[in-house]
C-alpha atoms as a PDB file:
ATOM      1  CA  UNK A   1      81.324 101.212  87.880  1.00  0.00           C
ATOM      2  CA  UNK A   2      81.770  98.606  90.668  1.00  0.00           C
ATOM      3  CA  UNK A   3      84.915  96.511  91.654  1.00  0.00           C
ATOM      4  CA  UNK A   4      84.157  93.016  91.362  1.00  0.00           C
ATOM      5  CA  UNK A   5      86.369  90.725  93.525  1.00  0.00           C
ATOM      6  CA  UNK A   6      88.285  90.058  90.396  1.00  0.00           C
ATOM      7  CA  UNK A   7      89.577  93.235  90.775  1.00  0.00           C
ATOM      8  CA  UNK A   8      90.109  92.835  94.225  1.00  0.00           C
ATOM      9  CA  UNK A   9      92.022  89.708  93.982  1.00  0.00           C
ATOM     10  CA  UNK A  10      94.418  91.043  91.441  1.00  0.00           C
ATOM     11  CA  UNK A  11      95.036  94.527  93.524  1.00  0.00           C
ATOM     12  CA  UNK A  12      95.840  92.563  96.551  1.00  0.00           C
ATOM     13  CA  UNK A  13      98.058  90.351  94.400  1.00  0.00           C
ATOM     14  CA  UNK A  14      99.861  92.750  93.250  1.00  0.00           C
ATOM     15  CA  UNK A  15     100.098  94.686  96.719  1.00  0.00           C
ATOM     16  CA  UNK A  16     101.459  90.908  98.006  1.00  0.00           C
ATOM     17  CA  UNK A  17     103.971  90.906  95.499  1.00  0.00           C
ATOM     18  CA  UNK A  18     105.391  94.501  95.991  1.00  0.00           C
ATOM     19  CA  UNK A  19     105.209  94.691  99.343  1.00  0.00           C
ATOM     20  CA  UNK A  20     105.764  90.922 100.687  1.00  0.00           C
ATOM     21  CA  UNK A  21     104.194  89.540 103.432  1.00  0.00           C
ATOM     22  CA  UNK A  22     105.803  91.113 106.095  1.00  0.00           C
ATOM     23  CA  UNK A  23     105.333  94.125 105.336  1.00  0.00           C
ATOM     24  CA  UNK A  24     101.472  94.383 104.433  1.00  0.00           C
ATOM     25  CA  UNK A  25     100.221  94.122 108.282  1.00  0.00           C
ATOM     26  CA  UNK A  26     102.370  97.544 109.071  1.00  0.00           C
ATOM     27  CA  UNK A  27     101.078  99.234 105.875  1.00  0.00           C
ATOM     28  CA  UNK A  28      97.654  98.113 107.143  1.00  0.00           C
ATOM     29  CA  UNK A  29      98.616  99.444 110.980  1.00  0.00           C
ATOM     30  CA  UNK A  30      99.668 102.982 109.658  1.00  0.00           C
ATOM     31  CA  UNK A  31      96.636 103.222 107.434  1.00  0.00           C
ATOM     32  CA  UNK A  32      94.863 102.471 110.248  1.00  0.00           C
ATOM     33  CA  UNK A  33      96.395 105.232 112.394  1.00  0.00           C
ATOM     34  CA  UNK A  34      96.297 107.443 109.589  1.00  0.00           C
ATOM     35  CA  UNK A  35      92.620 107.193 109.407  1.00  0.00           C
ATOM     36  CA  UNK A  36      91.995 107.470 113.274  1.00  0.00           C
ATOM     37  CA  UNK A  37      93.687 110.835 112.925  1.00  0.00           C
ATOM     38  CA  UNK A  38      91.577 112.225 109.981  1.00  0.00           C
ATOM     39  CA  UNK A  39      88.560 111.398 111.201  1.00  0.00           C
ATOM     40  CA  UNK A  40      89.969 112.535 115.324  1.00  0.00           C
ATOM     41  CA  UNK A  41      91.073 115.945 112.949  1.00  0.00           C
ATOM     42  CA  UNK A  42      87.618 116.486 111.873  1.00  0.00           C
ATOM     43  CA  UNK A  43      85.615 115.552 115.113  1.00  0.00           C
ATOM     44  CA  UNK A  44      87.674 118.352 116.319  1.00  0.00           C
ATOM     45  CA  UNK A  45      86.648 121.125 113.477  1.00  0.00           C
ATOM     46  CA  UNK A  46      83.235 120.220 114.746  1.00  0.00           C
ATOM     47  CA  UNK A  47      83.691 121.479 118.314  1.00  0.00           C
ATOM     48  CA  UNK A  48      82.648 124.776 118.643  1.00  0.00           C
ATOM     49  CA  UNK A  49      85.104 126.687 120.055  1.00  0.00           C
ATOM     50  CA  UNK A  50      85.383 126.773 124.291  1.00  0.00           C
ATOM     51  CA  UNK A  51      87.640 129.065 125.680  1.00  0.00           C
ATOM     52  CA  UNK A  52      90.336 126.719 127.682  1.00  0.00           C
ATOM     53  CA  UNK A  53      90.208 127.191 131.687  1.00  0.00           C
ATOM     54  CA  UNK A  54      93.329 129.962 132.329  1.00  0.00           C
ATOM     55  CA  UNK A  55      91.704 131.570 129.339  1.00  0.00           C
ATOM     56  CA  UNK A  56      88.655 132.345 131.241  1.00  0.00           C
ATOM     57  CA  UNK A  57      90.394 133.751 134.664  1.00  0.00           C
ATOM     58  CA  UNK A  58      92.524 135.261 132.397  1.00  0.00           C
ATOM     59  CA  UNK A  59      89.291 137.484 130.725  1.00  0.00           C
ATOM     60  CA  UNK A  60      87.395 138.092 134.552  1.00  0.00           C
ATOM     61  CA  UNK A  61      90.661 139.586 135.955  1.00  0.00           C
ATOM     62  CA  UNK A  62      90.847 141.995 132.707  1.00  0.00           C
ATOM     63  CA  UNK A  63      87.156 143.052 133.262  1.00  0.00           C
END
């Protein structure tokens, strides 16, 4: 089931007509945001886990 451009014409037709011209480049800016945060969210769950610098004095001075 592909989207032919067709489809894609009439969805951004519509999107023109609901939205107006002005305001489809700031949809298209927060989208864009939106995404750089999702994907900076899940570079981040991919980190392992490094304790932060005052965390480490912190565990010597304990020992």
């Amino acid at each position: 089931m592909n989207i032919g451009w067709q489809e894609i014409l009439l969805i951004l037709l519509i999107a023109l007509l609901l939205f107006g011209a002005k305001k489809i480049p700031d949809l298209a800016r927060g989208l864009g945001k939106g995404i750089r945060e999702f994907k900076k969210g899940l570079s981040e769950i991919d980190k392992p886990l490094e304790p932060e610098k005052g965390d480490e004095a912190k565990s010597t001075k304990e020992e």
